[in-house]
N, C-alpha and C. Protein backbone atom coordinates (compact mmCIF):
# COMPACT_ATOMS: atom_id res chain seq x y z
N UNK A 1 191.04 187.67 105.76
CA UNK A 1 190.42 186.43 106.18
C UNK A 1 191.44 185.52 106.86
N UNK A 2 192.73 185.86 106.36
CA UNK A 2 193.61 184.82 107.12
C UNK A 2 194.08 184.94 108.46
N UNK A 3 194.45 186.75 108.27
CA UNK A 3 194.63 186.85 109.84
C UNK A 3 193.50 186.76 110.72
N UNK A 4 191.89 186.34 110.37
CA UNK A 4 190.64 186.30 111.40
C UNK A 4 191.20 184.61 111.64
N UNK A 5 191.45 184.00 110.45
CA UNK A 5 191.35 182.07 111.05
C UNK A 5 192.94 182.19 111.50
N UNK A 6 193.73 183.22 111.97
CA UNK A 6 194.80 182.21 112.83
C UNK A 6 194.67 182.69 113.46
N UNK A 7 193.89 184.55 114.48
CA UNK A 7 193.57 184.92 115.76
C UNK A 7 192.44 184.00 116.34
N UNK A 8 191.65 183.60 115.62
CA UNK A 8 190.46 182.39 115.79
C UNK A 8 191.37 181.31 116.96
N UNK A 9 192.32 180.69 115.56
CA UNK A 9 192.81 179.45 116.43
C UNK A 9 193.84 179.26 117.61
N UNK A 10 194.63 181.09 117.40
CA UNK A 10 195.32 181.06 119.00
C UNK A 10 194.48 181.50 119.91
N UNK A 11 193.38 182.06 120.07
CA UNK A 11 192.82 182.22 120.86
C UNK A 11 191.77 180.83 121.15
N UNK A 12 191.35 179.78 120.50
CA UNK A 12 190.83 179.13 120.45
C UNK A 12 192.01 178.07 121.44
N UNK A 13 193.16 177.63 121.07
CA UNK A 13 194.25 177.35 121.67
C UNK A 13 195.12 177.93 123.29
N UNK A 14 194.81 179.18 123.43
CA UNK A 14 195.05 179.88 124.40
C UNK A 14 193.98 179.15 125.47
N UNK A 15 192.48 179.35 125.46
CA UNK A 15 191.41 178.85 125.78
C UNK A 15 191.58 177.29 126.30
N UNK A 16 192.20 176.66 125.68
CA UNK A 16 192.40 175.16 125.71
C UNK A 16 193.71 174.72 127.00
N UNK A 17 194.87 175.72 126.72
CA UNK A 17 195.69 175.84 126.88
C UNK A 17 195.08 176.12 128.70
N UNK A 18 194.57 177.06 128.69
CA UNK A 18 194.05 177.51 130.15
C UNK A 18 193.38 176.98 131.13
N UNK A 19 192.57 175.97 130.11
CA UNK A 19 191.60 175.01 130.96
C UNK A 19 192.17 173.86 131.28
N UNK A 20 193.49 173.41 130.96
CA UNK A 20 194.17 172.19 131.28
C UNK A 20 195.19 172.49 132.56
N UNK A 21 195.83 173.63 132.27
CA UNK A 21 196.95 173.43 133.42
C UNK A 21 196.20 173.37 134.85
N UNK A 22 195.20 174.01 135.07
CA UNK A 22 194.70 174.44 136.53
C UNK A 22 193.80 172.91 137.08
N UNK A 23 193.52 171.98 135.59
CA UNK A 23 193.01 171.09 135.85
C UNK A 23 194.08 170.02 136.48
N UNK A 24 195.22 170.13 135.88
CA UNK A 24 196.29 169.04 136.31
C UNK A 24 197.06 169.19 137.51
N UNK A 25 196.49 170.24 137.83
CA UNK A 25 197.05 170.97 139.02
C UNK A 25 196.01 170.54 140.76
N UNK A 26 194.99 170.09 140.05
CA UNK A 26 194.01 169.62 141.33
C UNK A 26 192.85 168.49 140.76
N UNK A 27 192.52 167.69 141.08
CA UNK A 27 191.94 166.12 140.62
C UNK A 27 190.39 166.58 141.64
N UNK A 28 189.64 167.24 140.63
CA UNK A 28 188.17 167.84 141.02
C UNK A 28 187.23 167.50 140.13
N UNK A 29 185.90 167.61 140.53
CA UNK A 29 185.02 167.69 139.47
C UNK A 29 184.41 168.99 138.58
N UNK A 30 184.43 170.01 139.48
CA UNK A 30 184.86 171.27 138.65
C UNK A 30 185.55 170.88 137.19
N UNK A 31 186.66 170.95 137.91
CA UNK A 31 187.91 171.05 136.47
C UNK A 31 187.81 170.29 135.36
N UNK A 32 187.18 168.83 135.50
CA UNK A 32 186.39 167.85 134.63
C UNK A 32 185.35 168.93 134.04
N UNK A 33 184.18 168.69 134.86
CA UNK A 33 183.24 169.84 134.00
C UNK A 33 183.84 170.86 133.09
N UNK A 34 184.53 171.70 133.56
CA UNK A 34 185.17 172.63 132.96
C UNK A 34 186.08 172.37 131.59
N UNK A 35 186.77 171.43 131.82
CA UNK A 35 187.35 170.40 130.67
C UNK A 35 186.43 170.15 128.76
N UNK A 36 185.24 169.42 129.74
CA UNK A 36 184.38 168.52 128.88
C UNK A 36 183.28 170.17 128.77
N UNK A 37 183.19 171.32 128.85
CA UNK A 37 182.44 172.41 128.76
C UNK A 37 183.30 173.03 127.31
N UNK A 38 184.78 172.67 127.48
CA UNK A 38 185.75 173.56 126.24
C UNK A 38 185.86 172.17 125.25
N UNK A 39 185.81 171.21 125.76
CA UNK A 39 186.03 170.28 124.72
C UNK A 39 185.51 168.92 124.82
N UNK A 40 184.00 168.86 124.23
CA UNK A 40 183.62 167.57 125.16
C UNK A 40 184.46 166.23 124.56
N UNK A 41 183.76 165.51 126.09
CA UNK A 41 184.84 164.31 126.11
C UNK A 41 185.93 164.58 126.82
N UNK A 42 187.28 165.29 126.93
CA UNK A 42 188.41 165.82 127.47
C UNK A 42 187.77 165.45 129.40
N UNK A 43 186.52 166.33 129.74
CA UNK A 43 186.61 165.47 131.42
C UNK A 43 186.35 164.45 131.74
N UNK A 44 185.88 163.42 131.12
CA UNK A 44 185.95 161.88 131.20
C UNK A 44 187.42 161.51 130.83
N UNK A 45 188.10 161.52 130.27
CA UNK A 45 189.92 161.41 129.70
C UNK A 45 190.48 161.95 131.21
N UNK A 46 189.95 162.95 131.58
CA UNK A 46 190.87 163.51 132.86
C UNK A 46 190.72 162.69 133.91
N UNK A 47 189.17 162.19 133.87
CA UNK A 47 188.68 161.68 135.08
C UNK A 47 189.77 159.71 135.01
N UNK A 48 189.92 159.62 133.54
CA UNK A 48 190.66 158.19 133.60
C UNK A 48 192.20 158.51 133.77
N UNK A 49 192.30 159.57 134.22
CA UNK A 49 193.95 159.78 134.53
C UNK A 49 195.12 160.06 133.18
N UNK A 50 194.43 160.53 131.96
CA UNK A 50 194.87 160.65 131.18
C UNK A 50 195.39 159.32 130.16
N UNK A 51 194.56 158.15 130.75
CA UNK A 51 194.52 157.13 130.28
C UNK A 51 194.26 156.43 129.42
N UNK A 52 194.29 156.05 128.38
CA UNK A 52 193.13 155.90 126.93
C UNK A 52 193.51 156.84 125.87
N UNK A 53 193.01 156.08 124.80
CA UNK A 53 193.13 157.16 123.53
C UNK A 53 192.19 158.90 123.81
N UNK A 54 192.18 159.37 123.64
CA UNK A 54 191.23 160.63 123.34
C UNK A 54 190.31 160.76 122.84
N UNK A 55 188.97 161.06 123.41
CA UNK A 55 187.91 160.78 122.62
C UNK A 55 187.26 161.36 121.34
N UNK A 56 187.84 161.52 120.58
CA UNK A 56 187.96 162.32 119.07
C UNK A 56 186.16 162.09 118.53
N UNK A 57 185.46 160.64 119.10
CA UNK A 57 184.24 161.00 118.58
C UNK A 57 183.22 161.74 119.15
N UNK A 58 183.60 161.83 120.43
CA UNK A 58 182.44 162.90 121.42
C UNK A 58 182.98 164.27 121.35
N UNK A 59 184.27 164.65 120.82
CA UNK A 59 184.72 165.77 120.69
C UNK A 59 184.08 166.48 119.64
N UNK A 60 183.94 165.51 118.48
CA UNK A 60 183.44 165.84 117.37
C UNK A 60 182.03 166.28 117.23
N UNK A 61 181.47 165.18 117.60
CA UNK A 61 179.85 165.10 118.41
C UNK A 61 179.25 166.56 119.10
N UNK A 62 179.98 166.43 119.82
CA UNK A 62 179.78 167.42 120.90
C UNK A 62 180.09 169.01 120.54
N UNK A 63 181.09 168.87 119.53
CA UNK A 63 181.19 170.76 118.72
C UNK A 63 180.06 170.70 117.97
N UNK A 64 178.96 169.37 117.76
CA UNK A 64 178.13 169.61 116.29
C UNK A 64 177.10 169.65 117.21
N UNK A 65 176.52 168.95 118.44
CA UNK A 65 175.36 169.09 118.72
C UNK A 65 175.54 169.04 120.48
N UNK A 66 174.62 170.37 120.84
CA UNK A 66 174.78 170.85 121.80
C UNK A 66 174.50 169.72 123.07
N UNK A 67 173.86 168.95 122.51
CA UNK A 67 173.19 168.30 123.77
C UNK A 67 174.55 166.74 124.31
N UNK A 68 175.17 166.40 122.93
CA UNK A 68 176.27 166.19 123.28
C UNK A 68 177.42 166.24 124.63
N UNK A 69 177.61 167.66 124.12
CA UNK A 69 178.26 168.43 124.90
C UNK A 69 178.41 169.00 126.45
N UNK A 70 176.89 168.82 126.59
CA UNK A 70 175.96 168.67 127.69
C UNK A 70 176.16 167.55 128.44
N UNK A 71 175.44 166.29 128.03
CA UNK A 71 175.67 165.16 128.65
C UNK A 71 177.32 165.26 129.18
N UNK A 72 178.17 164.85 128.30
CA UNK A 72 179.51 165.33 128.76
C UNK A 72 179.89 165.93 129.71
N UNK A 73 179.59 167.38 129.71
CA UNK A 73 179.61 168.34 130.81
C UNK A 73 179.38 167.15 131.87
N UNK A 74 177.81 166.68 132.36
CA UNK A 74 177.14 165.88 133.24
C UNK A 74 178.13 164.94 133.87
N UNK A 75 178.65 164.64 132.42
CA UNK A 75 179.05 163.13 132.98
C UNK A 75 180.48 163.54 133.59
N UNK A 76 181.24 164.07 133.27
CA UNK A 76 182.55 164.59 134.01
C UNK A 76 182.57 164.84 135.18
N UNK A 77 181.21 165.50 135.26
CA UNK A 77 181.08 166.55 136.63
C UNK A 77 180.44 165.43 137.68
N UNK A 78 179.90 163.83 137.67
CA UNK A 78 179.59 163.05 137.99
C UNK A 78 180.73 162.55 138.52
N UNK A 79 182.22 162.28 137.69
CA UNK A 79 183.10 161.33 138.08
C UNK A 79 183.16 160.22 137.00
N UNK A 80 181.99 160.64 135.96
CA UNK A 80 182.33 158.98 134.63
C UNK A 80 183.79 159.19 134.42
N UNK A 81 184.23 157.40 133.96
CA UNK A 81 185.40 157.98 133.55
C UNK A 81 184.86 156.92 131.92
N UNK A 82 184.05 156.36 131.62
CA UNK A 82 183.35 155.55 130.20
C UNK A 82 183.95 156.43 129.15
N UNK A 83 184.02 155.54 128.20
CA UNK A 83 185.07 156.25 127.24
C UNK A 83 183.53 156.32 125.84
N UNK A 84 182.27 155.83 126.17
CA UNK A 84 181.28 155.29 125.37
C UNK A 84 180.50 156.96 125.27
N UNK A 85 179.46 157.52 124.41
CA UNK A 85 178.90 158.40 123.89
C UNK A 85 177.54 158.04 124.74
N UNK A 86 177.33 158.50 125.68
CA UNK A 86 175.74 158.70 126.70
C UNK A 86 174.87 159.55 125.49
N UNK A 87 174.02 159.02 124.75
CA UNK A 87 172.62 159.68 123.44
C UNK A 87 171.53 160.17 123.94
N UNK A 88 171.43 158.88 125.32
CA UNK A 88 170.06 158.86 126.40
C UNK A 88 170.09 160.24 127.35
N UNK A 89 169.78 161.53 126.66
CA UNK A 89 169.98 163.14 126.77
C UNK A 89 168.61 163.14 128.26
N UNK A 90 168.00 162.06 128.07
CA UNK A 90 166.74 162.45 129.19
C UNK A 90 166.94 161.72 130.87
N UNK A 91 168.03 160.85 130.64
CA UNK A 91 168.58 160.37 132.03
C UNK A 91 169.47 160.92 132.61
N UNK A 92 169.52 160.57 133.83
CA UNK A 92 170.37 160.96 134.86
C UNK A 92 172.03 160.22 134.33
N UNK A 93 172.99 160.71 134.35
CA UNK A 93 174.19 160.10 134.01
C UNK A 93 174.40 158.89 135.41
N UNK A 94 174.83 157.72 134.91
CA UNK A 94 175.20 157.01 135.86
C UNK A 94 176.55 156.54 136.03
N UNK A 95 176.87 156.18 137.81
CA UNK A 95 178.11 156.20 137.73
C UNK A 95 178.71 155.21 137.69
C-alpha cells in the first residue's frame, strides 16, 4: 500500500510538474486551461502573473466537485484573472 501512495504522488507530481513549465514558457489561454484542468484555480493564478496567494479554496473545491473544476477550466481559458469561486455553473464566465 505504501509503495501504490508514493507512485500515486510522483506521478501525480510529475503531471503537475509538466503542465507548468510549457505554461511559463508562453502566456496563452491554452496553457491556463490546461493549468486550471490539472489543478483548478492554478489558470486564473497564471493568468494574474503569478501574483496573489494561491487559490487553495477552488483547488480544494474543484478536486471535490466536478463542476468546480469546470467553471475554472472556463474561466482561465476566458482570460479571468478573479481570485473569487464562479458557483453560477449555468452562466457564461465573464470577463
Amino acid at each position: 500500500m505504501r509503495k501504490t501512495i508514493v507512485v500515486l504522488l510522483s506521478v501525480i507530481m510529475l503531471v503537475s510538474t509538466i503542465a507548468v513549465v510549457p505554461a511559463r514558457a508562453a502566456k496563452d489561454a491554452g496553457a491556463a486551461a490546461l493549468l486550471s484542468a490539472v489543478l483548478p484555480g492554478t489558470g486564473e493564478w497564471y493568468n494574474r502573473d503569478w501574483q496573489g496567494s494561491y487559490p487553495w479554496g477552488e483547488c480544494i473545491l474543484g478536486a471535490l466537485c466536478c463542476l468546480v473544476q469546470i467553471s475554472s477550466v472556463m474561466d482561465a481559458a476566458n482570460g479571468n484573472t478573479d481570485e473569487g469561486i464562479r458557483i453560477d455553473f449555468w452562466s457564461a464566465p465573464q470577463k
